[in-house]
C-alpha atoms as a PDB file:
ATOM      1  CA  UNK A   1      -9.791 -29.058  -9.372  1.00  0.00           C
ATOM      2  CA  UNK A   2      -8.528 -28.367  -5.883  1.00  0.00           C
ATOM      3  CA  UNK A   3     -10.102 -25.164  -4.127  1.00  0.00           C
ATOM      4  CA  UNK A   4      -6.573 -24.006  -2.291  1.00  0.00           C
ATOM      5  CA  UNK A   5      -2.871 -23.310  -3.422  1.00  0.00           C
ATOM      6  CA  UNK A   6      -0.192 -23.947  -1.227  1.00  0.00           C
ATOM      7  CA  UNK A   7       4.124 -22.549  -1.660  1.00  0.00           C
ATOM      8  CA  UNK A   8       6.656 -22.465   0.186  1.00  0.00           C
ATOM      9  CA  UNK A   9       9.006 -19.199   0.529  1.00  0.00           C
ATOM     10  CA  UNK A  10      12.603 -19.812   1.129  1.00  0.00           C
ATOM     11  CA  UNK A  11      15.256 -17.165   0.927  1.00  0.00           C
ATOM     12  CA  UNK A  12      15.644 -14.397  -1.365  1.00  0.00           C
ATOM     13  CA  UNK A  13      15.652 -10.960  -1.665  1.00  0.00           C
ATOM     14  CA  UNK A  14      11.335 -11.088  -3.089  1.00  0.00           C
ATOM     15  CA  UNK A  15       9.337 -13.678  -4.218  1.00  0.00           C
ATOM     16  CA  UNK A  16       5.942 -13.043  -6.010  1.00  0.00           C
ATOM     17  CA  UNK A  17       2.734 -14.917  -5.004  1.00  0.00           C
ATOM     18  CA  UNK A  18       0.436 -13.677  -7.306  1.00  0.00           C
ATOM     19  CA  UNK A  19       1.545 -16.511 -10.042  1.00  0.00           C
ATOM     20  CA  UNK A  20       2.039 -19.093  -7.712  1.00  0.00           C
ATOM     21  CA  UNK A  21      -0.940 -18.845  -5.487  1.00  0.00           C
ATOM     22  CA  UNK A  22      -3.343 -17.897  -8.421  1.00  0.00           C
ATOM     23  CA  UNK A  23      -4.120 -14.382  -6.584  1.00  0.00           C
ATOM     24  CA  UNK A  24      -7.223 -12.968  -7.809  1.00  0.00           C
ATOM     25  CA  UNK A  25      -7.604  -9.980  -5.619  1.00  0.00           C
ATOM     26  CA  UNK A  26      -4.202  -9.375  -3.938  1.00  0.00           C
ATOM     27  CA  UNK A  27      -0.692  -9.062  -4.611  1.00  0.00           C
ATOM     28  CA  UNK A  28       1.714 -10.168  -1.907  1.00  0.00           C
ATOM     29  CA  UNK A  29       5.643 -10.205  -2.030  1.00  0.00           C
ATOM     30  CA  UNK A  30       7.792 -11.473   1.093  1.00  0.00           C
ATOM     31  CA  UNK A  31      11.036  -9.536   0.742  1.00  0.00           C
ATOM     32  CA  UNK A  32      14.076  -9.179   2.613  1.00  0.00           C
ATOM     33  CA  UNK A  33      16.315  -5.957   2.725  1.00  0.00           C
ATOM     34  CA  UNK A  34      20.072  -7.017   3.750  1.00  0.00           C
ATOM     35  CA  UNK A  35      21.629  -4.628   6.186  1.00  0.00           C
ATOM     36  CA  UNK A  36      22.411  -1.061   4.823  1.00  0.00           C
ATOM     37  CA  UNK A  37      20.452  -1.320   1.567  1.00  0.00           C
ATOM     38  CA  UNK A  38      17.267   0.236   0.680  1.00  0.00           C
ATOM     39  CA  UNK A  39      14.758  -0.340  -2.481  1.00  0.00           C
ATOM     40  CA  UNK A  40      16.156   1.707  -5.394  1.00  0.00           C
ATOM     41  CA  UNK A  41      13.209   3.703  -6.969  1.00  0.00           C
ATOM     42  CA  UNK A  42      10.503   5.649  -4.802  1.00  0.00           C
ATOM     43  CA  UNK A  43       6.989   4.779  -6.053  1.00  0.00           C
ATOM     44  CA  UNK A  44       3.328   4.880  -5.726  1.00  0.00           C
ATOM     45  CA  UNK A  45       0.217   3.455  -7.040  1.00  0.00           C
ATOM     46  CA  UNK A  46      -2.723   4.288  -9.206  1.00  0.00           C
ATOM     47  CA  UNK A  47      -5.600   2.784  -7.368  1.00  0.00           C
ATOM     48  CA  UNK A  48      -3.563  -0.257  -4.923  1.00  0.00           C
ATOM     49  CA  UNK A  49      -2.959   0.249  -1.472  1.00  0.00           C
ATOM     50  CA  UNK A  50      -0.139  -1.627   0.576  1.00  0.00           C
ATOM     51  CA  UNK A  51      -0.142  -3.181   3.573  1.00  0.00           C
ATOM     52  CA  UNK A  52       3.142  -4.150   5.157  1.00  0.00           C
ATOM     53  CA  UNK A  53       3.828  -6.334   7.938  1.00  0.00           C
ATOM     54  CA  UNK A  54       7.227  -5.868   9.359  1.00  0.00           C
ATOM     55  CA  UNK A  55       8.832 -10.138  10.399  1.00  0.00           C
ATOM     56  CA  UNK A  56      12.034  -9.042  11.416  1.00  0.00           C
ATOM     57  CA  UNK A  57      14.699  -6.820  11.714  1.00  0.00           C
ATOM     58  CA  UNK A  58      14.079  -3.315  11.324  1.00  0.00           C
ATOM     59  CA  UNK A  59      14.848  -0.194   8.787  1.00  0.00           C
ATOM     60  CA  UNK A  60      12.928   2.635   7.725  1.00  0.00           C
ATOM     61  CA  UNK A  61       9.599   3.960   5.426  1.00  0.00           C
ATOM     62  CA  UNK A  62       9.925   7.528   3.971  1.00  0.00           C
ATOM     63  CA  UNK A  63       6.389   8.294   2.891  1.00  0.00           C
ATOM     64  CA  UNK A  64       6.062  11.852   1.399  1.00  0.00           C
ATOM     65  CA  UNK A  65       8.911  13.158   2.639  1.00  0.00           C
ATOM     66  CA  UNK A  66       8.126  11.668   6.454  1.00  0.00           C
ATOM     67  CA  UNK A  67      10.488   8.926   8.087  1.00  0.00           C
ATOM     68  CA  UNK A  68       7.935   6.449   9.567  1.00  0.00           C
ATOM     69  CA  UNK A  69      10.992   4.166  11.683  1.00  0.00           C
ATOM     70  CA  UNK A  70       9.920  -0.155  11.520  1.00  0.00           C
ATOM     71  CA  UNK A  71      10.943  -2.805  14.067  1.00  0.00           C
ATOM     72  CA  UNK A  72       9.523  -6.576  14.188  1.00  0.00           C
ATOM     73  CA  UNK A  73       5.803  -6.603  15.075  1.00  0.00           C
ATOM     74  CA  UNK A  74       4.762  -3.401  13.035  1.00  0.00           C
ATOM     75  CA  UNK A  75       2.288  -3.229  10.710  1.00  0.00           C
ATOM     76  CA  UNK A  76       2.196   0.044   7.953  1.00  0.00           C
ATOM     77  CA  UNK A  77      -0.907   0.790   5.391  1.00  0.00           C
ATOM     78  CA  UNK A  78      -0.099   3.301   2.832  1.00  0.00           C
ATOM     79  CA  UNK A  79      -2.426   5.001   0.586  1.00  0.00           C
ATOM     80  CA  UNK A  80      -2.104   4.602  -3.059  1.00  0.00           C
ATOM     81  CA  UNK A  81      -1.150   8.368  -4.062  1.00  0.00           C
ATOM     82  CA  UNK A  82       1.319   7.846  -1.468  1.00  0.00           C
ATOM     83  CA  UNK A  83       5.077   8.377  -2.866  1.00  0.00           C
ATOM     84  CA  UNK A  84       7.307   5.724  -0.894  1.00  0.00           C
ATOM     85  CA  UNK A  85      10.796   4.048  -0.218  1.00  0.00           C
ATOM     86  CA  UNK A  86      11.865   1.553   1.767  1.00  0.00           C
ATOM     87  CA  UNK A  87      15.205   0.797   3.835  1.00  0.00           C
ATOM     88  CA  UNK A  88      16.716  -1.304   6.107  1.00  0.00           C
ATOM     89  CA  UNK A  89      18.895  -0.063   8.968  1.00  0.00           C
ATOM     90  CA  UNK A  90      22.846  -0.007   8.724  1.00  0.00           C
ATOM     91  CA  UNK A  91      23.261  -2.865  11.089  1.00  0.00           C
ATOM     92  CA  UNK A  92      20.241  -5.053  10.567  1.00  0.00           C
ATOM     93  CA  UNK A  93      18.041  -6.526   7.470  1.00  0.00           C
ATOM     94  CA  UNK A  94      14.719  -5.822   7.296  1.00  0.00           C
ATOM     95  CA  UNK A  95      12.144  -8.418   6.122  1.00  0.00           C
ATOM     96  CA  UNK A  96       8.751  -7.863   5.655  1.00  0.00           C
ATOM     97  CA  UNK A  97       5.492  -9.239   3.577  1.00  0.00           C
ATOM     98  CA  UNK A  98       3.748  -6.820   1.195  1.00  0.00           C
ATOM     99  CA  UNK A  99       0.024  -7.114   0.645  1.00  0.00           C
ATOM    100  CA  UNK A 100      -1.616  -5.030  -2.401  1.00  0.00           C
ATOM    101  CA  UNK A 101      -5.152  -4.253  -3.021  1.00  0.00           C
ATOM    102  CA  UNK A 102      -7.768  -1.931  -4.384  1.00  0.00           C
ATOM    103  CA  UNK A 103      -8.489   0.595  -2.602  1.00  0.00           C
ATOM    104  CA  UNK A 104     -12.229   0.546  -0.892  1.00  0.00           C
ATOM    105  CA  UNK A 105     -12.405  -3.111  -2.231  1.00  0.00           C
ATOM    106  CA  UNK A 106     -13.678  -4.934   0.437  1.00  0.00           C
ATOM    107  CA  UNK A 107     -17.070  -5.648   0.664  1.00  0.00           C
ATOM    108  CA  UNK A 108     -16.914  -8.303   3.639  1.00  0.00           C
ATOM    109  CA  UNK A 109     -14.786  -9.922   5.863  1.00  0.00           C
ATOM    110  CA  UNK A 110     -14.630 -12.499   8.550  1.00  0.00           C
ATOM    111  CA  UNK A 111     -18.151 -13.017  10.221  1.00  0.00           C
ATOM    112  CA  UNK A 112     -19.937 -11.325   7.705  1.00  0.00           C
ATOM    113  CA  UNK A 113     -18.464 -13.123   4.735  1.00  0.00           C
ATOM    114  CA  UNK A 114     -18.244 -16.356   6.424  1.00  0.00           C
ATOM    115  CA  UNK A 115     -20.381 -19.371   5.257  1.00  0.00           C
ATOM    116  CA  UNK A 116     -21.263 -21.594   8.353  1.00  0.00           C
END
């Protein structure tokens, strides 16, 4: 058995990778907003919080009633209990990659989980 996954994402409105990759402690989407439109439902999260990288284009957040405005280059992180909505601007898409995870779950990272 291989020790890696590998996909490519073409275009669409959100792909999934958590099936494809064989997540086990994430949940990433790369979605695309077309101009004008916005994600129909606000939500939040029991225990998950998202992290958002903003690709291209640009739009806006509304988290609890605040407008957080996105351009290229941005990066968001948004606390589970959070209530959110997403939209792109009237003249421009907005794509983005959404990366979910429990809250307070990590334990290690780079250098210190590293095996050299």
């Amino acid at each position: 058995m291989k020790n890696y996954d590998k996909t490519t994402v073409t275009a669409g409105a959100r792909t999934e990778l958590h099936d494809t990759l064989r997540l086990t402690g994430a949940e990433i989407s790369v979605n695309t907003l077309p101009a004008g439109a916005g994600v129909p439902f606000v939500h939040a999260h029991k225990q998950n919080e998202e992290i958002y990288a903003i690709l291209g284009g640009k739009g806006k957040a509304v988290i609890d009633g605040e407008t957080v405005q996105l351009a290229a280059g941005d990066w968001l992180r948004i606390s589970p209990a959070a209530k959110r909505q997403f939209f792109a601007a009237a003249d421009e898409e907005l794509k983005y990659i959404c990366i979910q995870v429990k809250e307070n779950s990590l334990e290690g990272y780079t250098a210190s989980d590293a095996l050299l």
